[in-house]
PDB file of N, CA and C in Angstrom:
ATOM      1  N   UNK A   1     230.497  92.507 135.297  1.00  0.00           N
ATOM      2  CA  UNK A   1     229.494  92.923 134.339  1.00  0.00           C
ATOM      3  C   UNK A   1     230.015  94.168 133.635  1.00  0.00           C
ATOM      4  N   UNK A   2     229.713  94.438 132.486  1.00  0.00           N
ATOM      5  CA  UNK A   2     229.959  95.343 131.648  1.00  0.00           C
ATOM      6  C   UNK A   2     229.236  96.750 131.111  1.00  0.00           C
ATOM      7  N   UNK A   3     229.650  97.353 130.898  1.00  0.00           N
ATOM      8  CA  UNK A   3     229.009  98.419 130.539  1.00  0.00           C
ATOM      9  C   UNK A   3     229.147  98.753 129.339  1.00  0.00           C
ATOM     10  N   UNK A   4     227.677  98.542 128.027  1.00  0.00           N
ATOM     11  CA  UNK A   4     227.942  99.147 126.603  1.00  0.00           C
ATOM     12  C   UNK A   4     227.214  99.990 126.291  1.00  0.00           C
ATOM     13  N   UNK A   5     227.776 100.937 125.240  1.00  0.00           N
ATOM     14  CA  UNK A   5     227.361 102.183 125.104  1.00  0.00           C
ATOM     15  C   UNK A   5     226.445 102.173 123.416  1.00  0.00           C
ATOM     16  N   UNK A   6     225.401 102.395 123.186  1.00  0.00           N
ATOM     17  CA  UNK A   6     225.173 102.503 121.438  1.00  0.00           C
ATOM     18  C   UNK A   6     224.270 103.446 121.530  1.00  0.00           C
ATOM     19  N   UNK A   7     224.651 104.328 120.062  1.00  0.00           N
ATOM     20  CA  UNK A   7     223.601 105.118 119.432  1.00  0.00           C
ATOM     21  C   UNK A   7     222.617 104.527 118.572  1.00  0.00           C
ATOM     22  N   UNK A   8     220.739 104.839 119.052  1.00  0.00           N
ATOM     23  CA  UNK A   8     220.030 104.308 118.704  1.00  0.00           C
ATOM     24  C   UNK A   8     219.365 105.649 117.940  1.00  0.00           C
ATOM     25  N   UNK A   9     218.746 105.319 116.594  1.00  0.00           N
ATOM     26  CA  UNK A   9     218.033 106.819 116.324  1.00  0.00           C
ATOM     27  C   UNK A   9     216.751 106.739 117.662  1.00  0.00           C
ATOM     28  N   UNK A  10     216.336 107.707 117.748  1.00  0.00           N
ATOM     29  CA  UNK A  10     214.921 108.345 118.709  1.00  0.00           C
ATOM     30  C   UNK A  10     214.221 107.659 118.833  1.00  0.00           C
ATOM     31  N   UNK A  11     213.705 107.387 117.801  1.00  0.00           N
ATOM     32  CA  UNK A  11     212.564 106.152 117.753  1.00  0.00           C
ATOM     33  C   UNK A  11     212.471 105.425 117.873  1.00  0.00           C
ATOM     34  N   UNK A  12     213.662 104.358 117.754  1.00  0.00           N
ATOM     35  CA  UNK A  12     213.510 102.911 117.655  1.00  0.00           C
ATOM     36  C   UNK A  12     213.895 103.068 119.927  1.00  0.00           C
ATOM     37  N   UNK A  13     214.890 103.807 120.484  1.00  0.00           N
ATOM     38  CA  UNK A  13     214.776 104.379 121.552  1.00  0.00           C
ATOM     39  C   UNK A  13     213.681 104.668 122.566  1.00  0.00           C
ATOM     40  N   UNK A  14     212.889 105.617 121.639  1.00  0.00           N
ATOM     41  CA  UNK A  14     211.492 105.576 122.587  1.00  0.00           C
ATOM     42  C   UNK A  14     210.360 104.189 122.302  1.00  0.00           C
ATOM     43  N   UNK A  15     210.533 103.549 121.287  1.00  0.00           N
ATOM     44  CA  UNK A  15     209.511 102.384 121.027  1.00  0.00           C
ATOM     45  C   UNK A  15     209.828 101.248 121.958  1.00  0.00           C
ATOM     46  N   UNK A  16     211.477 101.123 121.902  1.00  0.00           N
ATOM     47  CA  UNK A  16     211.582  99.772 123.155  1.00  0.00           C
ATOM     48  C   UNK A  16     211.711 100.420 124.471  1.00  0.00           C
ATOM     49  N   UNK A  17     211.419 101.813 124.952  1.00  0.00           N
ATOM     50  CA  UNK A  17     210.982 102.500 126.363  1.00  0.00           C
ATOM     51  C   UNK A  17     209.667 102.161 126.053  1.00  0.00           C
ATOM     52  N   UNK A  18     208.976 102.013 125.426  1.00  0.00           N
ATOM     53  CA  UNK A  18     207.210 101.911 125.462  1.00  0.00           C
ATOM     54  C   UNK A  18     206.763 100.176 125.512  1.00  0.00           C
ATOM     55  N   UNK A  19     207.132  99.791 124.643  1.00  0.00           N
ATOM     56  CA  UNK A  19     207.067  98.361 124.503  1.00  0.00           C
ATOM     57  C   UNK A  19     207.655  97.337 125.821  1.00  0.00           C
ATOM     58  N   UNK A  20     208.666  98.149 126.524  1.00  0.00           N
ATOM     59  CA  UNK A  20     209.382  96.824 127.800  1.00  0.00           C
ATOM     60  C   UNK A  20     209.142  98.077 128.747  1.00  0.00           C
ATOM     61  N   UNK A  21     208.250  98.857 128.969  1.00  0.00           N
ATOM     62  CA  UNK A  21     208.043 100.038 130.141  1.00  0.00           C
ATOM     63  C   UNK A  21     208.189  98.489 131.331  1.00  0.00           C
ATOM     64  N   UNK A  22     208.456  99.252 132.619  1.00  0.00           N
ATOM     65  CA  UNK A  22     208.639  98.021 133.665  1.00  0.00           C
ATOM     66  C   UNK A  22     209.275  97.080 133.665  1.00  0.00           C
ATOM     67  N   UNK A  23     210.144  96.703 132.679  1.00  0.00           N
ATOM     68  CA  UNK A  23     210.956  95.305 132.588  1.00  0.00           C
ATOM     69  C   UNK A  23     212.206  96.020 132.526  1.00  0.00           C
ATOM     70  N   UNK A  24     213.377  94.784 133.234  1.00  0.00           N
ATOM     71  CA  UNK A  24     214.536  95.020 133.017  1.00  0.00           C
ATOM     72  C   UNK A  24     215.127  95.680 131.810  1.00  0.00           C
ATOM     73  N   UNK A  25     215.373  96.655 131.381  1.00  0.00           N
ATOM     74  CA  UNK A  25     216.095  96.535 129.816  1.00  0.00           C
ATOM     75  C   UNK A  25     217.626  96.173 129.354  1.00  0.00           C
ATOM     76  N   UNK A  26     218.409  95.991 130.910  1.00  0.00           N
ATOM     77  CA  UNK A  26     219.762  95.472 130.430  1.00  0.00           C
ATOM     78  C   UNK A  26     219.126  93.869 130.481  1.00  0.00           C
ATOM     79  N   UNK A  27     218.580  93.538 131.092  1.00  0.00           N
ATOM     80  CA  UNK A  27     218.160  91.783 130.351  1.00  0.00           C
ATOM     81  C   UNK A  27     217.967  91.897 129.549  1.00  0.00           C
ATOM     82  N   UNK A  28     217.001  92.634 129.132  1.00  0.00           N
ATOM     83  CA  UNK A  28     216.124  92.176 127.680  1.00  0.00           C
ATOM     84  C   UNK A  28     217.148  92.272 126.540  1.00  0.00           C
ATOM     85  N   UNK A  29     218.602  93.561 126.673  1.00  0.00           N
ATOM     86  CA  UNK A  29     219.246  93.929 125.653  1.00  0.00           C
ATOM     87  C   UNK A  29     220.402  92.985 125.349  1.00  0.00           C
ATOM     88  N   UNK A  30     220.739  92.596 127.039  1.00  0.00           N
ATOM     89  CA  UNK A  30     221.756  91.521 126.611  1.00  0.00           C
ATOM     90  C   UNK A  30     221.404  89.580 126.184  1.00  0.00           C
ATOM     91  N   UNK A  31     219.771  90.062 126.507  1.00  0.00           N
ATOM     92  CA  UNK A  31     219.189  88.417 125.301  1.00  0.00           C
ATOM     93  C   UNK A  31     219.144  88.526 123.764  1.00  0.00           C
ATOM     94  N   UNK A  32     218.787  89.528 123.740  1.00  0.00           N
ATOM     95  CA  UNK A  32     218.722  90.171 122.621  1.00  0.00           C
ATOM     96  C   UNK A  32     219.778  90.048 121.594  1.00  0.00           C
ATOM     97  N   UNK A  33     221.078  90.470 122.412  1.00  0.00           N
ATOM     98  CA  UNK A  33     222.377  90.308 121.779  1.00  0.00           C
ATOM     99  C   UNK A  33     222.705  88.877 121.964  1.00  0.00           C
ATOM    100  N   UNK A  34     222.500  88.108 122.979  1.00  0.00           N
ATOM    101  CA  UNK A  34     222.768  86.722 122.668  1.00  0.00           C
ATOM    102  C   UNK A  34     222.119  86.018 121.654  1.00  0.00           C
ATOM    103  N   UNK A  35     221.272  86.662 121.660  1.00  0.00           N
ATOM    104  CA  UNK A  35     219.985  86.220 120.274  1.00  0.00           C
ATOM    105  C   UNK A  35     220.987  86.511 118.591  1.00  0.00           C
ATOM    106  N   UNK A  36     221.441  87.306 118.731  1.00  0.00           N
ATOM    107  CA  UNK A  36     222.418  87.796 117.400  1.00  0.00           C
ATOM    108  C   UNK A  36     223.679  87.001 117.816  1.00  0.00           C
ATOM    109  N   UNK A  37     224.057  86.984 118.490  1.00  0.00           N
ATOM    110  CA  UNK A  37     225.256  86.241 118.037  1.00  0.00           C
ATOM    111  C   UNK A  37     225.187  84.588 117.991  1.00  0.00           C
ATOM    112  N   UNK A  38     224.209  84.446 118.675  1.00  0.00           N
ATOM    113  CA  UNK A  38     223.945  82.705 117.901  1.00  0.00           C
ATOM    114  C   UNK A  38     223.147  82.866 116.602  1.00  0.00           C
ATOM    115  N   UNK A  39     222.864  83.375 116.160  1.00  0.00           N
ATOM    116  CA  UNK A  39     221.953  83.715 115.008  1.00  0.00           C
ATOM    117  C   UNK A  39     223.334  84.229 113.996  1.00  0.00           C
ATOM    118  N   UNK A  40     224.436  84.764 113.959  1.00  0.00           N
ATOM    119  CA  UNK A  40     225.526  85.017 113.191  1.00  0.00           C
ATOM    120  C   UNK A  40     226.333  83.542 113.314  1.00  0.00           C
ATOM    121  N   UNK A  41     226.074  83.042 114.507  1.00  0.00           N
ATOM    122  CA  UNK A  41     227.307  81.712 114.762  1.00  0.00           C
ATOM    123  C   UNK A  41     226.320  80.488 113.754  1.00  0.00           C
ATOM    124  N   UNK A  42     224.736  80.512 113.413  1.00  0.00           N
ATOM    125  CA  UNK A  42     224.322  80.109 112.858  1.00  0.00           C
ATOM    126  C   UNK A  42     224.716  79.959 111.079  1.00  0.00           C
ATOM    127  N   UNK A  43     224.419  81.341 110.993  1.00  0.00           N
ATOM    128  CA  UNK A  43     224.978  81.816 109.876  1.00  0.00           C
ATOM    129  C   UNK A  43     226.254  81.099 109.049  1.00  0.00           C
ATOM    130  N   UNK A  44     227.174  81.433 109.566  1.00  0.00           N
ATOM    131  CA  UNK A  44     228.683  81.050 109.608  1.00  0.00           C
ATOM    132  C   UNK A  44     228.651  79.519 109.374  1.00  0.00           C
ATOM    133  N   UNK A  45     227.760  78.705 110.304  1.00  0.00           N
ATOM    134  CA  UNK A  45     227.965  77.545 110.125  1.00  0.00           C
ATOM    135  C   UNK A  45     227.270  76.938 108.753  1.00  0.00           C
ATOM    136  N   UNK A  46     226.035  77.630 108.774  1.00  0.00           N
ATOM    137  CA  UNK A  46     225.097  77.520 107.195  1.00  0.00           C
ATOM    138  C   UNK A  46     226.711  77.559 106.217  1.00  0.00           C
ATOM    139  N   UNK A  47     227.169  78.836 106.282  1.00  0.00           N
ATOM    140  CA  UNK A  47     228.050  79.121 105.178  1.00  0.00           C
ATOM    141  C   UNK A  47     229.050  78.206 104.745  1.00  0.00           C
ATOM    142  N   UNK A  48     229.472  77.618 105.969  1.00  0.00           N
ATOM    143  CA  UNK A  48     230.787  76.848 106.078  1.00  0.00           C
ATOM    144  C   UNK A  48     230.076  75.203 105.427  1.00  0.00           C
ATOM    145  N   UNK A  49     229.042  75.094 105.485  1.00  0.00           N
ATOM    146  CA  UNK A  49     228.394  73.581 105.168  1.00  0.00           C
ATOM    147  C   UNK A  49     228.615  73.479 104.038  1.00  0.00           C
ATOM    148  N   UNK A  50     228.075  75.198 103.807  1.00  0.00           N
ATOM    149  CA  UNK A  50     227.411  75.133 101.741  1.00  0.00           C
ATOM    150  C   UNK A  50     228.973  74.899 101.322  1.00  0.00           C
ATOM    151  N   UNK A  51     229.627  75.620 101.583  1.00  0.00           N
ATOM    152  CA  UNK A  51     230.977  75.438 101.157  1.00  0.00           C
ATOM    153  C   UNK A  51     231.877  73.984 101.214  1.00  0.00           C
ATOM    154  N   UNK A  52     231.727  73.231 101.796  1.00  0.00           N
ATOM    155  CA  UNK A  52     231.939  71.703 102.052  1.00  0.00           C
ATOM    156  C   UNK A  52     230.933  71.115 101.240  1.00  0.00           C
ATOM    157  N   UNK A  53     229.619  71.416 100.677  1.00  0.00           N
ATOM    158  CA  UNK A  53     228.651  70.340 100.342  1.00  0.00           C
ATOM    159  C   UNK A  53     229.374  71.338  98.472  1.00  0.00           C
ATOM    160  N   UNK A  54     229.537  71.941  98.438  1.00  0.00           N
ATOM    161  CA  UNK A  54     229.872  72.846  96.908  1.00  0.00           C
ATOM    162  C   UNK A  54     231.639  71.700  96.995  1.00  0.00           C
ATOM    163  N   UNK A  55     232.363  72.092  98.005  1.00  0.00           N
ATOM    164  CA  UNK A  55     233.707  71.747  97.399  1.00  0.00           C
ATOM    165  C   UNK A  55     233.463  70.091  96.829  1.00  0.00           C
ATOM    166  N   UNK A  56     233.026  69.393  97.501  1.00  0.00           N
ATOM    167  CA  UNK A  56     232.628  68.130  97.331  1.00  0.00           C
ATOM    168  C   UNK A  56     231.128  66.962  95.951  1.00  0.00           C
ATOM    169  N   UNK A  57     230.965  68.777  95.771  1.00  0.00           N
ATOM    170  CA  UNK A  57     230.187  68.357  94.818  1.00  0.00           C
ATOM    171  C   UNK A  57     231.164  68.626  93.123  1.00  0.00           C
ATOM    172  N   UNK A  58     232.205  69.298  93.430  1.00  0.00           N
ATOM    173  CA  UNK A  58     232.821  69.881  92.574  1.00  0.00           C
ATOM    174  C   UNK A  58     233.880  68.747  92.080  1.00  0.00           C
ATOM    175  N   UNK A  59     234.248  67.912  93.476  1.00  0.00           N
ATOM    176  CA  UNK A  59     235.073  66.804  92.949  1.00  0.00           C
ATOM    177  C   UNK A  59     234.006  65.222  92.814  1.00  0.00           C
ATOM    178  N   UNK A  60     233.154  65.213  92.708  1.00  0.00           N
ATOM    179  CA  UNK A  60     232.245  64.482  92.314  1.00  0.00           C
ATOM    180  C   UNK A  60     232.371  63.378  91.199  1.00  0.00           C
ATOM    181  N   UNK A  61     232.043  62.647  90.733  1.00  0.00           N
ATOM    182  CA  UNK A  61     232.322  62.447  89.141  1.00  0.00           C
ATOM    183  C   UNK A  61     231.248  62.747  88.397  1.00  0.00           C
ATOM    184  N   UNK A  62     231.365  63.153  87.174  1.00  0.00           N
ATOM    185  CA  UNK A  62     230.187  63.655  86.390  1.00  0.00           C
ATOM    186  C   UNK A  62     229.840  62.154  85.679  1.00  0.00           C
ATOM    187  N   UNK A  63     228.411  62.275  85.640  1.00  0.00           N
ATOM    188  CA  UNK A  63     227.061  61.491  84.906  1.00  0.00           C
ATOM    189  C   UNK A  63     226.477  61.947  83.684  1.00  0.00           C
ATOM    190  N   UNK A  64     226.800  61.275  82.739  1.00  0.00           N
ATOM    191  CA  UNK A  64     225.618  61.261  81.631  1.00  0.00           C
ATOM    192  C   UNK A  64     224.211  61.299  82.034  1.00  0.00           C
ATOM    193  N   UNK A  65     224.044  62.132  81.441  1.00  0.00           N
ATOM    194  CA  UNK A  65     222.337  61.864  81.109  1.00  0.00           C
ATOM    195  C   UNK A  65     221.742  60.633  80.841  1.00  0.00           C
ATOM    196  N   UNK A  66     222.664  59.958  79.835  1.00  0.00           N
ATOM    197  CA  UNK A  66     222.288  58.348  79.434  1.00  0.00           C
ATOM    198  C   UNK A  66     222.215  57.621  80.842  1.00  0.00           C
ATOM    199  N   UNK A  67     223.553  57.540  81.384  1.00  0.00           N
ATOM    200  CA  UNK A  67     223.822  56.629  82.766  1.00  0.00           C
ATOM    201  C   UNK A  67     222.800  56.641  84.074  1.00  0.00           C
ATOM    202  N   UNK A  68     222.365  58.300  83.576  1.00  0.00           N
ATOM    203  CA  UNK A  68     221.414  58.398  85.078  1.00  0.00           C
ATOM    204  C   UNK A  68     220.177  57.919  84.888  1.00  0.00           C
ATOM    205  N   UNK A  69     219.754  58.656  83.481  1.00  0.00           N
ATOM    206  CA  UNK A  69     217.995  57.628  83.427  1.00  0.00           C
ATOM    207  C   UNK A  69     218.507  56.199  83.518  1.00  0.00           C
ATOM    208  N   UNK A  70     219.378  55.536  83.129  1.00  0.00           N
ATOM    209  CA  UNK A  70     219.489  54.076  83.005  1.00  0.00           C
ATOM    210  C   UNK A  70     219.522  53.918  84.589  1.00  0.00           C
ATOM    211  N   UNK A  71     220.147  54.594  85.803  1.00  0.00           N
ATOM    212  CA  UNK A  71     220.454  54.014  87.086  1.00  0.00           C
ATOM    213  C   UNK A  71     219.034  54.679  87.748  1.00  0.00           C
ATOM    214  N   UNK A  72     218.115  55.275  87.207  1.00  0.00           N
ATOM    215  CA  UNK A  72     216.910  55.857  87.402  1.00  0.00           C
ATOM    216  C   UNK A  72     216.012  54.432  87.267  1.00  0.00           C
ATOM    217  N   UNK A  73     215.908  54.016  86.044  1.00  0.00           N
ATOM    218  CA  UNK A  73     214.917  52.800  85.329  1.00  0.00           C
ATOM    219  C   UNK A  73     215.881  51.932  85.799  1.00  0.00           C
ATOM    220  N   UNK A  74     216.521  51.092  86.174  1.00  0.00           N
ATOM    221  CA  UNK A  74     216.761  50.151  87.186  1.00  0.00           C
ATOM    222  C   UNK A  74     216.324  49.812  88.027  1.00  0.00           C
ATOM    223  N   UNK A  75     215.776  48.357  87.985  1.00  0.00           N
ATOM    224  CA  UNK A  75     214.899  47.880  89.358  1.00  0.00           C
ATOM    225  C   UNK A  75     213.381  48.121  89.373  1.00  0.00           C
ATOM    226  N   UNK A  76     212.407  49.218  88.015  1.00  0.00           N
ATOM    227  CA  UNK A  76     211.695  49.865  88.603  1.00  0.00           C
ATOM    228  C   UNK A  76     210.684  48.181  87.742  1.00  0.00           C
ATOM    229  N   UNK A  77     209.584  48.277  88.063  1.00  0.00           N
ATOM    230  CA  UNK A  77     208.251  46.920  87.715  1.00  0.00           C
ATOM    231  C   UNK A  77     208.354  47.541  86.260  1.00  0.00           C
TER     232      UNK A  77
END
């Protein structure tokens, strides 16, 4: 197990001493941080999609306006 060190201003310091009084606080801090780093690994993956759904929209073939209402009104009663 590890030992980490951070500067918190005062307040935000004394608010989670008031708020988790009686509870573990190296649990709570190291869920907390697991909470952020799947929440960044989230992130990353959002980013990496948009970027695959953009590169792929980029090699696409382009549509007329004409072609699409026509493949729009196709089929319809």
């Amino acid at each position: 197990m590890s030992t980490v060190n951070f500067s918190v201003p005062d307040e935000v310091k004394d608010e989670f001493n008031a708020v988790f009084s009686g509870q573990n606080k190296s649990a709570i801090i190291a869920g907390l941080m697991r909470e952020a780093v799947e929440r960044a690994r989230r992130k990353e993956r959002s980013r990496a999609a948009i970027s695959r759904i953009s590169a792929k929209r980029e090699q696409a073939p382009s549509v007329t306006d004409a072609a699409f209402r026509k493949a729009r009104e196709q089929g319809r009663p």
